[in-house]
N, C-alpha and C. Protein backbone atom coordinates (compact mmCIF):
# COMPACT_ATOMS: atom_id res chain seq x y z
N UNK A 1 107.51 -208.07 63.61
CA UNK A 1 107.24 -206.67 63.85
C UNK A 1 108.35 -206.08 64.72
N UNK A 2 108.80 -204.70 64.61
CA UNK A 2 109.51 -204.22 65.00
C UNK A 2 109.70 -203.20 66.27
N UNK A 3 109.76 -202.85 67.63
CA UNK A 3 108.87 -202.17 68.56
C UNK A 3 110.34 -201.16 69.07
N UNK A 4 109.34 -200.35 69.47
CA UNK A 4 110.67 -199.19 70.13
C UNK A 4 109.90 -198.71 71.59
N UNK A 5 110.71 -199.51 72.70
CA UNK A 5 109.90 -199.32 73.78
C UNK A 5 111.29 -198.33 74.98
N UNK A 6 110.75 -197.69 75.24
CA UNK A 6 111.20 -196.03 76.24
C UNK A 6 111.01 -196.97 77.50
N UNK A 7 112.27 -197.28 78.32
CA UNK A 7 111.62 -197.57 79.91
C UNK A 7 112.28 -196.29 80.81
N UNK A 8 111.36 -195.91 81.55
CA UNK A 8 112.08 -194.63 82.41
C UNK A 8 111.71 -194.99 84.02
N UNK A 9 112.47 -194.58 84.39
CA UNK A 9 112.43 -194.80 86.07
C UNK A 9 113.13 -193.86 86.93
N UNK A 10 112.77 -193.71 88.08
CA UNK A 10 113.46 -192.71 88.85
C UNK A 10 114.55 -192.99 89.78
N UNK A 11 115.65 -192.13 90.56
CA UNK A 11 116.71 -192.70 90.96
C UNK A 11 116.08 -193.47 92.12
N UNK A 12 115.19 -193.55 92.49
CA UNK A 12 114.80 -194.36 94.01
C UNK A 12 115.07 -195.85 93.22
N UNK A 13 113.93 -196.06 92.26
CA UNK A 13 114.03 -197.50 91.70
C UNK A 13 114.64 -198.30 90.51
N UNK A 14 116.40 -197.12 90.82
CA UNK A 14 117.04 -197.09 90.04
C UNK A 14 117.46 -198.89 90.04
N UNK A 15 118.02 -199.71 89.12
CA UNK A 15 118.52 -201.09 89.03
C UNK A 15 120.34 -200.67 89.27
N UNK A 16 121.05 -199.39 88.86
CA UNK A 16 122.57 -199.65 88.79
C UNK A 16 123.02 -200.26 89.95
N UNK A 17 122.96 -200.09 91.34
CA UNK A 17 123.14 -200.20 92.52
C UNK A 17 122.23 -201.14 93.19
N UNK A 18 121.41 -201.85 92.50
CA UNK A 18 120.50 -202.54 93.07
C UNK A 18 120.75 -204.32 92.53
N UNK A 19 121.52 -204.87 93.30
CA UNK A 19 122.03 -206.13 92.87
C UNK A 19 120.37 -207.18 92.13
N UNK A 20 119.41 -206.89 92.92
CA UNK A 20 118.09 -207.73 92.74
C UNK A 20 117.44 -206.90 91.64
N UNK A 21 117.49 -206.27 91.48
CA UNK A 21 116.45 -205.22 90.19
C UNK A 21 117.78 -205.34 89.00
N UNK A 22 118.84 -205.33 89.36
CA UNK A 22 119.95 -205.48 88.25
C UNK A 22 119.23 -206.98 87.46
N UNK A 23 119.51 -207.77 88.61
CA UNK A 23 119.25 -209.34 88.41
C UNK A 23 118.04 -208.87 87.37
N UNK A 24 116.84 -208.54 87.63
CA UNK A 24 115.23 -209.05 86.87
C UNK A 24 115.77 -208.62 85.10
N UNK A 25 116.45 -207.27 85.38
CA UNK A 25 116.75 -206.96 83.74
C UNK A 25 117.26 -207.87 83.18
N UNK A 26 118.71 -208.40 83.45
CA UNK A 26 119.42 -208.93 83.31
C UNK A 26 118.84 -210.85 82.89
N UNK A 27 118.35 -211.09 83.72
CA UNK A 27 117.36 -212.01 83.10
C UNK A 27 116.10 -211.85 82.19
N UNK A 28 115.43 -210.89 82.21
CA UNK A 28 114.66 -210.65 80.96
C UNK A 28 115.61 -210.57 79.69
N UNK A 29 116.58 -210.00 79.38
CA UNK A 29 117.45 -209.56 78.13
C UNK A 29 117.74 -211.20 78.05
N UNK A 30 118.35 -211.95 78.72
CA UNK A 30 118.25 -213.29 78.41
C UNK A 30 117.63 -214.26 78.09
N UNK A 31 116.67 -214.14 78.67
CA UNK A 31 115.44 -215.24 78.37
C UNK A 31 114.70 -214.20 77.47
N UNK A 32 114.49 -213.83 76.62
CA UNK A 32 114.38 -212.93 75.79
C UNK A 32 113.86 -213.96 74.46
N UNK A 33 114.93 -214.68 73.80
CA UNK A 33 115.19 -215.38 73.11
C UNK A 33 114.02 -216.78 73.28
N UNK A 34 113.79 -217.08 74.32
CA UNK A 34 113.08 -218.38 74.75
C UNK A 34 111.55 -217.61 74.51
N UNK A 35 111.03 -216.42 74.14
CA UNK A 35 109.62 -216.20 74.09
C UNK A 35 109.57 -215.34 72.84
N UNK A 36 110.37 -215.29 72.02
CA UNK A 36 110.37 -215.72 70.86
C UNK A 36 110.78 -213.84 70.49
N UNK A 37 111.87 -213.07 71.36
CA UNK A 37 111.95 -211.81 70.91
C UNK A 37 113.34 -211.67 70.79
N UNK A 38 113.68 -210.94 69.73
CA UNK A 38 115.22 -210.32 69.28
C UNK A 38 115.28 -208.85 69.28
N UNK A 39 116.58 -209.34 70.16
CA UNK A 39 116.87 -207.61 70.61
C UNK A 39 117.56 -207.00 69.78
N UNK A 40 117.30 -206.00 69.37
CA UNK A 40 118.31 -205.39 67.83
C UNK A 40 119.51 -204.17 68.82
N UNK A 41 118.70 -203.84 69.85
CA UNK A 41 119.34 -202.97 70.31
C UNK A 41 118.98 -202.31 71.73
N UNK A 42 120.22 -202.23 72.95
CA UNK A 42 119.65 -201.40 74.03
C UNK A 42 120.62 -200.58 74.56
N UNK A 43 119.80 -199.52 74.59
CA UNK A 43 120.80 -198.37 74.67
C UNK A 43 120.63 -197.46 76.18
N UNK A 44 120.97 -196.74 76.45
CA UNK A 44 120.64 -196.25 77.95
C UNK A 44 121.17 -194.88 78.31
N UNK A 45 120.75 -194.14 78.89
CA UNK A 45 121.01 -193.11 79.47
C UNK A 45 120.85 -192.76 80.85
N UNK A 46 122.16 -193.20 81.72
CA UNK A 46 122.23 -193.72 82.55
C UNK A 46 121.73 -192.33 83.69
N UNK A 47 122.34 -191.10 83.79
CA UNK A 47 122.03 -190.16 84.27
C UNK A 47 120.46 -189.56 84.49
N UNK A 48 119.94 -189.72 83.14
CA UNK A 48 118.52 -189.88 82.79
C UNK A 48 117.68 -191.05 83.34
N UNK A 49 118.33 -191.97 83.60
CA UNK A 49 117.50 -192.59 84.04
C UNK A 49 116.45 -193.54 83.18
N UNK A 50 117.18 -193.65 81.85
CA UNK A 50 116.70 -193.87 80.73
C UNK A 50 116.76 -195.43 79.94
N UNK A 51 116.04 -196.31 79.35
CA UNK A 51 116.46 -196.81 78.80
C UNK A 51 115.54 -197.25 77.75
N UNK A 52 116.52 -197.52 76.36
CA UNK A 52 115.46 -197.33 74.67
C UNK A 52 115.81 -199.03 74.33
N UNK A 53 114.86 -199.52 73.98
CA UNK A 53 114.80 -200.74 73.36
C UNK A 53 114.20 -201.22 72.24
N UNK A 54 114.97 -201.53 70.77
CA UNK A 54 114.40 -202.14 69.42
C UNK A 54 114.61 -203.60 69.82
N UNK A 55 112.94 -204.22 69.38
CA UNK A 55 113.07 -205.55 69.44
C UNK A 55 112.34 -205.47 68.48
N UNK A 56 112.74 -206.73 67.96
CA UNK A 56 111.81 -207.55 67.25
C UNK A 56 110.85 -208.54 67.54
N UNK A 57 108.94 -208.73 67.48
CA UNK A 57 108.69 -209.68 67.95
C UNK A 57 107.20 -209.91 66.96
N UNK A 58 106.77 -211.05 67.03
CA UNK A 58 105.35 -211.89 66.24
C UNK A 58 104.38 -210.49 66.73
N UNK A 59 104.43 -210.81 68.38
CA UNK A 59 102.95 -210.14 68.48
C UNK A 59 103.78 -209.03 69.89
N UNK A 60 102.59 -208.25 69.92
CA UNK A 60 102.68 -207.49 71.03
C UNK A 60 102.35 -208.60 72.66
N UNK A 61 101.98 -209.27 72.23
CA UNK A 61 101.59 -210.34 73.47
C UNK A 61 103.63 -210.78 73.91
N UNK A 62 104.43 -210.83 72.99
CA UNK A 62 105.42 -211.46 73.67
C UNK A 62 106.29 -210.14 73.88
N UNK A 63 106.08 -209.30 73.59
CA UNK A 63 106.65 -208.14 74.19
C UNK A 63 106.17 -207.38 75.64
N UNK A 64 104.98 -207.66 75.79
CA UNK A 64 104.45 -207.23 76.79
C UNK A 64 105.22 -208.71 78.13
N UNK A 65 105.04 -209.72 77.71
CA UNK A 65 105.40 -210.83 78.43
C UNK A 65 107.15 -210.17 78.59
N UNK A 66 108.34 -209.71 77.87
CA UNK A 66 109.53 -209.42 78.12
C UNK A 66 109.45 -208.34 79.06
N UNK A 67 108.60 -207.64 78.74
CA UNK A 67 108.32 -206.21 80.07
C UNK A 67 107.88 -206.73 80.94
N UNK A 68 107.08 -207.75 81.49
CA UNK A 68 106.33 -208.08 82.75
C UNK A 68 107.64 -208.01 84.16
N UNK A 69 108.20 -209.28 83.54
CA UNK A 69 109.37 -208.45 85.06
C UNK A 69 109.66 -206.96 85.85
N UNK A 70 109.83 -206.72 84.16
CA UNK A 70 110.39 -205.07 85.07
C UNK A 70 109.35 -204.09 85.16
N UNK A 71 108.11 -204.43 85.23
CA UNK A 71 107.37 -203.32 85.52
C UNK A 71 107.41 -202.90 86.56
N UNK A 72 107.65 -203.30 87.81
CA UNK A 72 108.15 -202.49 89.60
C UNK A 72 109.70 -201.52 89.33
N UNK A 73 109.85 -201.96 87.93
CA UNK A 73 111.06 -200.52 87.78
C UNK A 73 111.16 -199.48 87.28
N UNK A 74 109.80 -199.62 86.83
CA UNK A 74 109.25 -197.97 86.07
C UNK A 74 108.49 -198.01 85.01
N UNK A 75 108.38 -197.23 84.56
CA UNK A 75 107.14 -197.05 83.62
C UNK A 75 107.88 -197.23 82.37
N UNK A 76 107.18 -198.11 81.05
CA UNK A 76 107.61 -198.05 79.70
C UNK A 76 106.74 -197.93 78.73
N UNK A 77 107.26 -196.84 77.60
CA UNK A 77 106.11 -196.72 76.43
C UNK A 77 106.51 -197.56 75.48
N UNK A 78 106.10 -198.33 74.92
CA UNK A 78 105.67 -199.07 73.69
C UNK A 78 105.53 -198.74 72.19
N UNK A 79 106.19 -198.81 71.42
CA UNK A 79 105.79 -198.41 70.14
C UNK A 79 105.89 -199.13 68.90
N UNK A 80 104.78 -199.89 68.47
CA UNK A 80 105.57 -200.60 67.36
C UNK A 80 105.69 -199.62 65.99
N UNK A 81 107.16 -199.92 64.91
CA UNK A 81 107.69 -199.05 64.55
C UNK A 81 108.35 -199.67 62.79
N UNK A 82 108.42 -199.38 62.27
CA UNK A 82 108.83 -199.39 60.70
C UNK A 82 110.13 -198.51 60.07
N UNK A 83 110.75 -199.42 59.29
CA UNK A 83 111.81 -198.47 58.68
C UNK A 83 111.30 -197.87 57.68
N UNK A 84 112.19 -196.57 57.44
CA UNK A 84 111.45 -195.39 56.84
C UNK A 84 111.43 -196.21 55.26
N UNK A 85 111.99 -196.68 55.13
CA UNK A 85 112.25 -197.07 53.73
C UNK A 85 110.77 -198.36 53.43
N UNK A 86 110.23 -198.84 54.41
CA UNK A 86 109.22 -200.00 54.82
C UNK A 86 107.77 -199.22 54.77
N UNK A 87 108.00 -197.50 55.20
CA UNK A 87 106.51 -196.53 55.29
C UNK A 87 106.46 -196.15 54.08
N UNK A 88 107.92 -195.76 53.60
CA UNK A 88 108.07 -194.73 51.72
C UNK A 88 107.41 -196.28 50.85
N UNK A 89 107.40 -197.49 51.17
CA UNK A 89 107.24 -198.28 49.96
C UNK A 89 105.81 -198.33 50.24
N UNK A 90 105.41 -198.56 51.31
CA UNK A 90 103.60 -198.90 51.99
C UNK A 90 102.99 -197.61 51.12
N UNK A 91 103.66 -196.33 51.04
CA UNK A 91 102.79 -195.63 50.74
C UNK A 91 102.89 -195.24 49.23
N UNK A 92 103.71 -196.24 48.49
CA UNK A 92 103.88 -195.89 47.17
C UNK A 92 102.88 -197.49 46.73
N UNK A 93 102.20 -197.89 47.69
CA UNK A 93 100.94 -198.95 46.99
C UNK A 93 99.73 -198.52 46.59
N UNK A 94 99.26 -197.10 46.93
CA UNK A 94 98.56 -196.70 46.99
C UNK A 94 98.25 -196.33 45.18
């Protein structure tokens, strides 16, 4: 399954400048792989305060387990998500 998760945070508990909150990301994106999730993509908006993540994973249980670290760095929405071409065929079964 495919997920598109929004993490946003504010400049107080920003990670750029923060050698230890750098660290927790930085090890989640790594050990990533060991709980069974592939990162297709992470992108960021650094000013914003922003950051967008496509993974790939079995269940929502090991995605929630890749977020557990960084939840003291802000809030993230969750979305699991389909290519358009994956919704146009689902709905041509009908």
């Amino acid at each position: 399954m495919l997920f598109h998760a929004t993490h946003t945070h504010s400049y107080q508990t920003c990670h750029a400048h923060d050698e230890e909150r750098k660290a927790k990301v930085i090890e989640a994106v790594q050990s990533s792989g060991e709980i069974g999730i592939k990162i297709h993509g992470i992108y960021v908006d650094p000013p914003g305060h922003v950051g967008y993540f496509v993974l790939e994973a079995d269940t929502m249980e090991q995605v929630v387990q890749f977020f557990d670290p960084l939840l003291e760095l802000g809030d993230t929405d969750i979305h699991p998500v389909m290519s358009m071409q994956a919704a146009l065929d689902t709905l041509k079964k009908d």
